[in-house]
PDB file of N, CA and C in Angstrom:
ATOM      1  N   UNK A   1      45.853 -92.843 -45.302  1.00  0.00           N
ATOM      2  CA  UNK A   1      46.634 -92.347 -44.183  1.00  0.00           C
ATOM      3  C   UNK A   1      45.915 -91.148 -43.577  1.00  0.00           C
ATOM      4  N   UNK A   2      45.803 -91.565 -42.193  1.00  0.00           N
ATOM      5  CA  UNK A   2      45.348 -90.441 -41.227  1.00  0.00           C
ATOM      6  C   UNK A   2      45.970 -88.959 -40.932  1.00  0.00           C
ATOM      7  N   UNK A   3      47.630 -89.562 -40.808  1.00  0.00           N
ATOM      8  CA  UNK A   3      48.385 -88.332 -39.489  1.00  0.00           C
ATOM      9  C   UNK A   3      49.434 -88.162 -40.997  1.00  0.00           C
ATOM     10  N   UNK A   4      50.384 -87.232 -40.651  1.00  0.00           N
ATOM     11  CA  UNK A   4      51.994 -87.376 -40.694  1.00  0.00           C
ATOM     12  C   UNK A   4      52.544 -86.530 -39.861  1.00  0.00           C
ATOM     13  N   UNK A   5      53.754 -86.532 -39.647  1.00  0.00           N
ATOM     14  CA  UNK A   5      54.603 -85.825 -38.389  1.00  0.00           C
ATOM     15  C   UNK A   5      56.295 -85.881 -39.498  1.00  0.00           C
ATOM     16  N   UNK A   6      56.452 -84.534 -38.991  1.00  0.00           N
ATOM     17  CA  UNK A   6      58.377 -84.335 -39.614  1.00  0.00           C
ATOM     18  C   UNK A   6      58.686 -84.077 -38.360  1.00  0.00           C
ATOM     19  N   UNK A   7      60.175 -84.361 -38.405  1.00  0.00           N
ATOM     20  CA  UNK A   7      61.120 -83.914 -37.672  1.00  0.00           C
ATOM     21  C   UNK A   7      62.203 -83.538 -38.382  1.00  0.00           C
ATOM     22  N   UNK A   8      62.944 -82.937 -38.232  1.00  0.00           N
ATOM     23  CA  UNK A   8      64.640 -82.428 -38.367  1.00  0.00           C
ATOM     24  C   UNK A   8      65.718 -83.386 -37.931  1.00  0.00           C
ATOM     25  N   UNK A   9      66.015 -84.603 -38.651  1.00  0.00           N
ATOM     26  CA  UNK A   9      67.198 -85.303 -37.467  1.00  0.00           C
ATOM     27  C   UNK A   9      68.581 -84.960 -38.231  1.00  0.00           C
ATOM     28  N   UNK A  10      69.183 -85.681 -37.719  1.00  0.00           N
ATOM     29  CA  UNK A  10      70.579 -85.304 -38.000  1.00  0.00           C
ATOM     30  C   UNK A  10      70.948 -85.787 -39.288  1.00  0.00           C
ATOM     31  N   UNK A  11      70.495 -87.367 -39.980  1.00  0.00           N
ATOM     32  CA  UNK A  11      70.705 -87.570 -40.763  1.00  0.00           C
ATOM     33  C   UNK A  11      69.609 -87.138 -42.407  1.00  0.00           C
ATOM     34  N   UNK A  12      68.506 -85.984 -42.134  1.00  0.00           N
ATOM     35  CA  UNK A  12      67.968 -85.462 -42.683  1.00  0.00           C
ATOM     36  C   UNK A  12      66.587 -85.841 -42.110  1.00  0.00           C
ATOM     37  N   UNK A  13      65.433 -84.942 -43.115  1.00  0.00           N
ATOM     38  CA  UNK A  13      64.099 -84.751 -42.404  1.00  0.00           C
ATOM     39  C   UNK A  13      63.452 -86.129 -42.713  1.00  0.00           C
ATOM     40  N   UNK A  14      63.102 -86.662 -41.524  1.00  0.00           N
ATOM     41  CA  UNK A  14      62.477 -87.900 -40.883  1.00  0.00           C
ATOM     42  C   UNK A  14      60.804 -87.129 -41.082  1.00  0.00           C
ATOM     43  N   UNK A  15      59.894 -88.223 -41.704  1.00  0.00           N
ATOM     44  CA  UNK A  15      58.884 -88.302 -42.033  1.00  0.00           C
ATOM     45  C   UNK A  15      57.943 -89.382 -41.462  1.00  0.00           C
ATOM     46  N   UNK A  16      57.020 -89.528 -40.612  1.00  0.00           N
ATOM     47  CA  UNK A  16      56.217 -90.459 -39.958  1.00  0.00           C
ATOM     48  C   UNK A  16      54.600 -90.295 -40.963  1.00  0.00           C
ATOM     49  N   UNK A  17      54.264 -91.176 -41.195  1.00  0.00           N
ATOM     50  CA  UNK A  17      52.330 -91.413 -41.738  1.00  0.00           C
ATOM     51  C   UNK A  17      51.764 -92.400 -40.885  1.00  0.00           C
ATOM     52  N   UNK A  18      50.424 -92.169 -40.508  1.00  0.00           N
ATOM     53  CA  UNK A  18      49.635 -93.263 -40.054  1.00  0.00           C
ATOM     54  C   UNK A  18      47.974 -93.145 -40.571  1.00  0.00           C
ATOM     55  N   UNK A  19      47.701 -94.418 -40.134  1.00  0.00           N
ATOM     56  CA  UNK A  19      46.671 -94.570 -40.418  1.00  0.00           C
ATOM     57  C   UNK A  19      45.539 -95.713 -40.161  1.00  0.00           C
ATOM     58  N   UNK A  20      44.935 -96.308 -40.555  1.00  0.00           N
ATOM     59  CA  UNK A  20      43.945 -97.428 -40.734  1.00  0.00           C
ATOM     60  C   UNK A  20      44.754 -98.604 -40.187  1.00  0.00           C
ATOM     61  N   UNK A  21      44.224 -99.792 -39.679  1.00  0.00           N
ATOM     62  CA  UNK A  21      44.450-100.961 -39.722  1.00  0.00           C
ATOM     63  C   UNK A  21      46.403-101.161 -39.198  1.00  0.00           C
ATOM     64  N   UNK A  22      46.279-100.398 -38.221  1.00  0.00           N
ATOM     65  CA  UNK A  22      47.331-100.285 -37.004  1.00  0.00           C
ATOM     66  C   UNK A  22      49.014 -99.681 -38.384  1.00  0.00           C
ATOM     67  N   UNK A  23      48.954 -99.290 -38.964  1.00  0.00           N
ATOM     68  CA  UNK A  23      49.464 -98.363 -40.131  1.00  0.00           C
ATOM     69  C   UNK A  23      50.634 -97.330 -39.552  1.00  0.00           C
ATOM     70  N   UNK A  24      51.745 -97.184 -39.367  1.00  0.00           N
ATOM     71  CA  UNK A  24      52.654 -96.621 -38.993  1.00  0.00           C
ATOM     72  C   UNK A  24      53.533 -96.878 -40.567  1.00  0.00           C
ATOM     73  N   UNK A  25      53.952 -96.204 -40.962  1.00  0.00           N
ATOM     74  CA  UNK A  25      55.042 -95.914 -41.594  1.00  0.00           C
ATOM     75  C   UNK A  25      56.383 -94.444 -41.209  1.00  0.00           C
ATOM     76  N   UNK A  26      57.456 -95.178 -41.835  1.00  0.00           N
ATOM     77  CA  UNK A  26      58.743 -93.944 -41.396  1.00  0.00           C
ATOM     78  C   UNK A  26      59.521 -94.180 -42.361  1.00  0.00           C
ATOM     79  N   UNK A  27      59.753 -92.620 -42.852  1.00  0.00           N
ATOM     80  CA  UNK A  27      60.685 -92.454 -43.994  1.00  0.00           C
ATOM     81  C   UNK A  27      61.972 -91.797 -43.160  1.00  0.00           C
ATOM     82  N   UNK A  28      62.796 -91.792 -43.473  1.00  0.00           N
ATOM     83  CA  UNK A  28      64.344 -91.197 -43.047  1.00  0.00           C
ATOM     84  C   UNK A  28      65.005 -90.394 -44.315  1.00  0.00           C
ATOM     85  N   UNK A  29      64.400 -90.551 -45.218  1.00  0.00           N
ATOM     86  CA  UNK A  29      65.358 -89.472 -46.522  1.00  0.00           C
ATOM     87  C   UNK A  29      63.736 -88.415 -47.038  1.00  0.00           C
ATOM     88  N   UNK A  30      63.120 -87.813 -46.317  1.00  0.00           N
ATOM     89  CA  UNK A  30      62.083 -87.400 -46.491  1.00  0.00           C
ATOM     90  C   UNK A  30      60.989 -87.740 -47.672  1.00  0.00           C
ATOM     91  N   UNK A  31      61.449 -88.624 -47.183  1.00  0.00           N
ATOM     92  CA  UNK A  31      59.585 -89.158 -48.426  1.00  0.00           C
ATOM     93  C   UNK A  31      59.536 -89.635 -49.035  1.00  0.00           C
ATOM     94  N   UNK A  32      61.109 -90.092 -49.696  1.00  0.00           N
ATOM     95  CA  UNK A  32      61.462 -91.067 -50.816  1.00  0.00           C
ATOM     96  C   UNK A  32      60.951 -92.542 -50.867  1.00  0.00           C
ATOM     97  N   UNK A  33      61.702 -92.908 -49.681  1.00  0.00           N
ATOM     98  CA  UNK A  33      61.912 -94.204 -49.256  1.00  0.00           C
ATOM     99  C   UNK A  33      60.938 -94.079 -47.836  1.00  0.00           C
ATOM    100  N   UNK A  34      60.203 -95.699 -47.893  1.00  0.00           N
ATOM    101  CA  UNK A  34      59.290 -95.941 -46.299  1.00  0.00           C
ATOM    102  C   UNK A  34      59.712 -96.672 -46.063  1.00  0.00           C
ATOM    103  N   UNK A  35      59.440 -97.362 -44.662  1.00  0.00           N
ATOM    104  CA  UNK A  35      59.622 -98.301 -44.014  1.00  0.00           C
ATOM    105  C   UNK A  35      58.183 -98.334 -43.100  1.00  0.00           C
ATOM    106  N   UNK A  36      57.491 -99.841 -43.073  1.00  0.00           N
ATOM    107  CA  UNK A  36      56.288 -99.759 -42.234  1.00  0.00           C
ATOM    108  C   UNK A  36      56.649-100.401 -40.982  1.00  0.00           C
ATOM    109  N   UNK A  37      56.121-100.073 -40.041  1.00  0.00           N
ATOM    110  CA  UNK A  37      56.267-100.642 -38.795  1.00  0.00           C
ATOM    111  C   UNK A  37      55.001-100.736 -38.087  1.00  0.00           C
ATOM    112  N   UNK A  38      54.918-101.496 -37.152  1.00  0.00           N
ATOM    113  CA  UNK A  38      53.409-101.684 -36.217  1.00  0.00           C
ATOM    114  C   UNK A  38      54.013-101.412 -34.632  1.00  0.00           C
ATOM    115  N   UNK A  39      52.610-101.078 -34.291  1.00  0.00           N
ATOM    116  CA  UNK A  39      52.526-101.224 -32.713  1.00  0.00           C
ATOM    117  C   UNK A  39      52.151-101.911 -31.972  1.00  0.00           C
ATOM    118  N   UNK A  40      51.838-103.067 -32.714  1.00  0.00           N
ATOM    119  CA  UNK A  40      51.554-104.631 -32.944  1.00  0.00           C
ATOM    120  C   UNK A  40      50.055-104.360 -31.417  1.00  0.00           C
ATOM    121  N   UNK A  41      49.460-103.305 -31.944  1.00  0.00           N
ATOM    122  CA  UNK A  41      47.747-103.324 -31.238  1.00  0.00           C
ATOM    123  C   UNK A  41      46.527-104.319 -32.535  1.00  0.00           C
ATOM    124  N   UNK A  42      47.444-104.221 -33.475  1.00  0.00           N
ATOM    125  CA  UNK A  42      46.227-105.038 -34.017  1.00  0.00           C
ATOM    126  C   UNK A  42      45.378-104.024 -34.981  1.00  0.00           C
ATOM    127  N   UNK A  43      45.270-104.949 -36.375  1.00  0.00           N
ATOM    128  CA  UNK A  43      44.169-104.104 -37.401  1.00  0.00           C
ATOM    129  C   UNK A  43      43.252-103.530 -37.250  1.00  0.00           C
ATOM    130  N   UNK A  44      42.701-103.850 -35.845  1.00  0.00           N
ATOM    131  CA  UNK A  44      41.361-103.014 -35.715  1.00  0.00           C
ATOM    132  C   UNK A  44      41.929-101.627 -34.955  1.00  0.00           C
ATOM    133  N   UNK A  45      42.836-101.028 -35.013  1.00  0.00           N
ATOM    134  CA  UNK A  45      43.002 -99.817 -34.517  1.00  0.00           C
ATOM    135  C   UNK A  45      43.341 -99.128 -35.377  1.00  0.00           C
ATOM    136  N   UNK A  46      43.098 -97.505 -35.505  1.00  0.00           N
ATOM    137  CA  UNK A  46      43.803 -96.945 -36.748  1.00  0.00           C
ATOM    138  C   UNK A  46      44.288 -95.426 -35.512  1.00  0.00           C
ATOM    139  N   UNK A  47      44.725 -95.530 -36.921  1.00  0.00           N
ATOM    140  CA  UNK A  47      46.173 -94.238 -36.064  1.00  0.00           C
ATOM    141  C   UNK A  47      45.721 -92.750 -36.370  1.00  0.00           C
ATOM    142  N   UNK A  48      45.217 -91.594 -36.065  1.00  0.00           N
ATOM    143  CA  UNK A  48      45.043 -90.470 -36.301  1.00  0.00           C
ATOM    144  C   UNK A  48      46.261 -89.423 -36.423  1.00  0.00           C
ATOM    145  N   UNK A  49      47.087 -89.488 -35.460  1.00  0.00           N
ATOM    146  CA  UNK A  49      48.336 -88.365 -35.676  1.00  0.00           C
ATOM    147  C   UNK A  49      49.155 -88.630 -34.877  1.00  0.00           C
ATOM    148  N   UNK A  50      50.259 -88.285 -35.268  1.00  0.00           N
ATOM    149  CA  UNK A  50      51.766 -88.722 -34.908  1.00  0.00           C
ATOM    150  C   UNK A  50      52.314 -87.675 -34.365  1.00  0.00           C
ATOM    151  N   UNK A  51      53.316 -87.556 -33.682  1.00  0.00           N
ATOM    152  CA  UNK A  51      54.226 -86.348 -33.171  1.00  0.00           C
ATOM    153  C   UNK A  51      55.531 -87.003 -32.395  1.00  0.00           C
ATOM    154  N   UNK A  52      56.406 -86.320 -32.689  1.00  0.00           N
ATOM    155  CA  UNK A  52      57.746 -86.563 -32.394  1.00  0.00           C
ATOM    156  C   UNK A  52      58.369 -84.993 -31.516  1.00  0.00           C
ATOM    157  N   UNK A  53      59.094 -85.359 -30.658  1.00  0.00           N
ATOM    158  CA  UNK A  53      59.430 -84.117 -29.661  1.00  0.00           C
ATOM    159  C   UNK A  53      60.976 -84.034 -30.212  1.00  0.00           C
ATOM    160  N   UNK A  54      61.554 -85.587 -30.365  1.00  0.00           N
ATOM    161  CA  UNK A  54      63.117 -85.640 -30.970  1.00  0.00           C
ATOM    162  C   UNK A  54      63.105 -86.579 -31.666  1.00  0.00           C
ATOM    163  N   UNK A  55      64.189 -87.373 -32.130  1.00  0.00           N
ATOM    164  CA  UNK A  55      64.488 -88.264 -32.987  1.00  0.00           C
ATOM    165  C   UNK A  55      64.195 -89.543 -32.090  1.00  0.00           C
ATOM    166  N   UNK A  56      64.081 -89.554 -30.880  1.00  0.00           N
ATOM    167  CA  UNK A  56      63.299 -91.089 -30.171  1.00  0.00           C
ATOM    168  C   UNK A  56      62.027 -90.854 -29.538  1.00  0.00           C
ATOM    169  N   UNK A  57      61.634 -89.778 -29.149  1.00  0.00           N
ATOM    170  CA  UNK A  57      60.452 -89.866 -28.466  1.00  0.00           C
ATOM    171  C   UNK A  57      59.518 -89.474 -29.201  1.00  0.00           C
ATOM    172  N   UNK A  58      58.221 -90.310 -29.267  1.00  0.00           N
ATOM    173  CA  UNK A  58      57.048 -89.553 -30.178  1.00  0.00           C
ATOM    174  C   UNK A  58      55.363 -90.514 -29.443  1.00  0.00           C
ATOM    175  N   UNK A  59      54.368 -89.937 -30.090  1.00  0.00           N
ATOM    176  CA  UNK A  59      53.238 -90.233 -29.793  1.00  0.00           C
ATOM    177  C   UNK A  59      52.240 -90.330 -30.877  1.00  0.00           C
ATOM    178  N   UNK A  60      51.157 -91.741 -30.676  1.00  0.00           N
ATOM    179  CA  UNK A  60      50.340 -91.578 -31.514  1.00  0.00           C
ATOM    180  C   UNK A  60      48.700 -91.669 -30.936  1.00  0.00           C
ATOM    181  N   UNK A  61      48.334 -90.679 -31.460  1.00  0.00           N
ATOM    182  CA  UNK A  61      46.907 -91.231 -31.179  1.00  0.00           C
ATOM    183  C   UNK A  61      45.664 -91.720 -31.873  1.00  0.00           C
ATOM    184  N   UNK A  62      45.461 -92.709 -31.883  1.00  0.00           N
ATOM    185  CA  UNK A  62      44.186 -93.234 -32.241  1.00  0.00           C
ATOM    186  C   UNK A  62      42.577 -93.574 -31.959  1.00  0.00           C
ATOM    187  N   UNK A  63      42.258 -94.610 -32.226  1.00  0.00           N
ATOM    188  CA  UNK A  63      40.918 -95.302 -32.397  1.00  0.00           C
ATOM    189  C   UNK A  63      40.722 -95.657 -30.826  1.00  0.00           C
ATOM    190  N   UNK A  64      39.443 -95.188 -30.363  1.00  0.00           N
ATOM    191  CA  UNK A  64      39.246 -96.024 -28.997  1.00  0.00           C
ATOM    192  C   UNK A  64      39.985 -94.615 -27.453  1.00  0.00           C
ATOM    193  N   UNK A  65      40.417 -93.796 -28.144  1.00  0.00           N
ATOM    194  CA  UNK A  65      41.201 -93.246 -27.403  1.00  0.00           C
ATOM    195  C   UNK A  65      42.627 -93.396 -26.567  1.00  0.00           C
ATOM    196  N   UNK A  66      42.797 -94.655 -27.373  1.00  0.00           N
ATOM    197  CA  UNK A  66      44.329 -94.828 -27.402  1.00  0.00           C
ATOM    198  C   UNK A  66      45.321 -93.750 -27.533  1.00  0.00           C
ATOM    199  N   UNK A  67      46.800 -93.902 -26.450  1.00  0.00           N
ATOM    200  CA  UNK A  67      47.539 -92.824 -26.859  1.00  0.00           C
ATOM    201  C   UNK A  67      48.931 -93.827 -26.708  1.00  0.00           C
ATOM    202  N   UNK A  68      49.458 -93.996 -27.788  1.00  0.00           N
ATOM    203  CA  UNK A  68      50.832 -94.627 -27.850  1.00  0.00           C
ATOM    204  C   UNK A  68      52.157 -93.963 -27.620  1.00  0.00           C
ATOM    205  N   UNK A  69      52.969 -94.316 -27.015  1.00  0.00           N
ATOM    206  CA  UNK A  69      54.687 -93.927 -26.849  1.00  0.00           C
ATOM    207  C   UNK A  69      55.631 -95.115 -27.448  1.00  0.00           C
ATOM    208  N   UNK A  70      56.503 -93.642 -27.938  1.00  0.00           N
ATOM    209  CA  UNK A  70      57.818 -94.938 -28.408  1.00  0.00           C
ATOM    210  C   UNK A  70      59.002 -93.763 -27.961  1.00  0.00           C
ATOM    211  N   UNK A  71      59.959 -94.299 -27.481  1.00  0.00           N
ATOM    212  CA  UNK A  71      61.116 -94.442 -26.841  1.00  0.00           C
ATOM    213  C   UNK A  71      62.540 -94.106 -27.749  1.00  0.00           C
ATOM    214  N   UNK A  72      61.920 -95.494 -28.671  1.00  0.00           N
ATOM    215  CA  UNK A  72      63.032 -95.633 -29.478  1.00  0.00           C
ATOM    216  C   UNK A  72      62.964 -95.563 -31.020  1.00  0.00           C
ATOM    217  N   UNK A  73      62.846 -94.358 -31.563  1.00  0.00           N
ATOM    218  CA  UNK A  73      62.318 -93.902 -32.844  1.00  0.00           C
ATOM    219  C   UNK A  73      61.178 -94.682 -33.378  1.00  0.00           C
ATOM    220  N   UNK A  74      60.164 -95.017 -32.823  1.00  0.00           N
ATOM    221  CA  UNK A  74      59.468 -95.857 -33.458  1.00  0.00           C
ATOM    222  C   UNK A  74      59.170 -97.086 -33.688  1.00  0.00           C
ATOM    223  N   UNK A  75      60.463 -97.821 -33.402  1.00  0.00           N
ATOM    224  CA  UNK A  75      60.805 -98.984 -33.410  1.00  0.00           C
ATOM    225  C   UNK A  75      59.877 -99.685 -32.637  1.00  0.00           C
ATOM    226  N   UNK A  76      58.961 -99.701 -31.539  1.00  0.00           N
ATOM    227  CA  UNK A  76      58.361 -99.940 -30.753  1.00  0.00           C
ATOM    228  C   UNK A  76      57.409 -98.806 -29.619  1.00  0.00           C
ATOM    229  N   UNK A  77      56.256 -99.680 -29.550  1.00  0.00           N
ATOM    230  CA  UNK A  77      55.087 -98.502 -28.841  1.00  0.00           C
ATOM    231  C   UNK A  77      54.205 -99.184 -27.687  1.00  0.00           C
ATOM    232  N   UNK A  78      54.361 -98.346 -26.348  1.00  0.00           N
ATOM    233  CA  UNK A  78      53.689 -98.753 -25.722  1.00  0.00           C
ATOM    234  C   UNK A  78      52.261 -97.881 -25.396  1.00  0.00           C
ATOM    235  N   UNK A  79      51.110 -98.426 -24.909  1.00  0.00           N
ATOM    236  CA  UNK A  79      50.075 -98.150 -24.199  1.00  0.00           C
ATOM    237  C   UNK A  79      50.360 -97.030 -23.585  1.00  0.00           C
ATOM    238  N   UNK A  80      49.803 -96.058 -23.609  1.00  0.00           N
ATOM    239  CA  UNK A  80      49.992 -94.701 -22.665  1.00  0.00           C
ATOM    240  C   UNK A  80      48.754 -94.633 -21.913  1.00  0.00           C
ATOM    241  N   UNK A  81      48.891 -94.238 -20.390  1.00  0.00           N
ATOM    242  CA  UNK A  81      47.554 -93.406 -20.198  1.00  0.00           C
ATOM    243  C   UNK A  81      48.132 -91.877 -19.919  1.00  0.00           C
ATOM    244  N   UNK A  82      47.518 -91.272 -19.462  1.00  0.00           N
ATOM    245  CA  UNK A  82      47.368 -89.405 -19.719  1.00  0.00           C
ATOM    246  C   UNK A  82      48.550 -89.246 -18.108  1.00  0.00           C
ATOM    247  N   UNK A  83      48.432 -90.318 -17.513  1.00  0.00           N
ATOM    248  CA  UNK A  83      49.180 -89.954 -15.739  1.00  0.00           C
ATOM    249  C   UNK A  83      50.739 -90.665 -16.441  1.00  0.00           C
ATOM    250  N   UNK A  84      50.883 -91.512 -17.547  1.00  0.00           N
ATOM    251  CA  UNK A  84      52.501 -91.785 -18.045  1.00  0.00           C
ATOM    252  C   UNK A  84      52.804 -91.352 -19.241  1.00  0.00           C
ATOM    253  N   UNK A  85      52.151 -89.808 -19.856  1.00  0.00           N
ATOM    254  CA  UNK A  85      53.354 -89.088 -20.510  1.00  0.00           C
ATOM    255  C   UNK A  85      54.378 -88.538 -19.763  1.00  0.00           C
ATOM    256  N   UNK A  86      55.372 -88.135 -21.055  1.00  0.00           N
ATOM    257  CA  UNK A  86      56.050 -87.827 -20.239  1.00  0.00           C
ATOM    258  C   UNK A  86      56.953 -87.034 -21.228  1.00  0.00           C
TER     259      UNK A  86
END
């Protein structure tokens, strides 16, 4: 694993890791328990660092100069360029 990112949510501290071979993981009870998820870019991308602003919006950046958004805690990530952060 490349990144990790905390946040503060309501139901306790939310924990994000990334890394290698398109690698997203998210814990919700800080660190105990994971859950992996993709950004379905595909194994050949790896993830460098994560960041979360709140409990839905966050960013990752990787391989290639990729910069990903998700919306909805993670659950899903789109393609960013630098003119659609936000």
């Amino acid at each position: 694993l490349w990144g990790v990112g905390t946040l503060e949510a309501e139901a306790g501290q939310w924990v994000w890791a990334v890394g290698e071979q398109d690698v997203v993981m998210r814990s919700e009870d800080a660190g105990t328990t994971w859950t992996q998820h993709s950004t379905g870019m595909g194994p050949r991308y790896s993830w460098y660092g994560v960041s979360f602003g709140n409990s839905s919006l966050g960013w990752l950046v990787g391989s290639y100069g990729v910069v990903m958004q998700s919306k909805d805690s993670g659950f899903s990530w789109s393609p960013q360029t630098l003119e659609g952060l936000t």
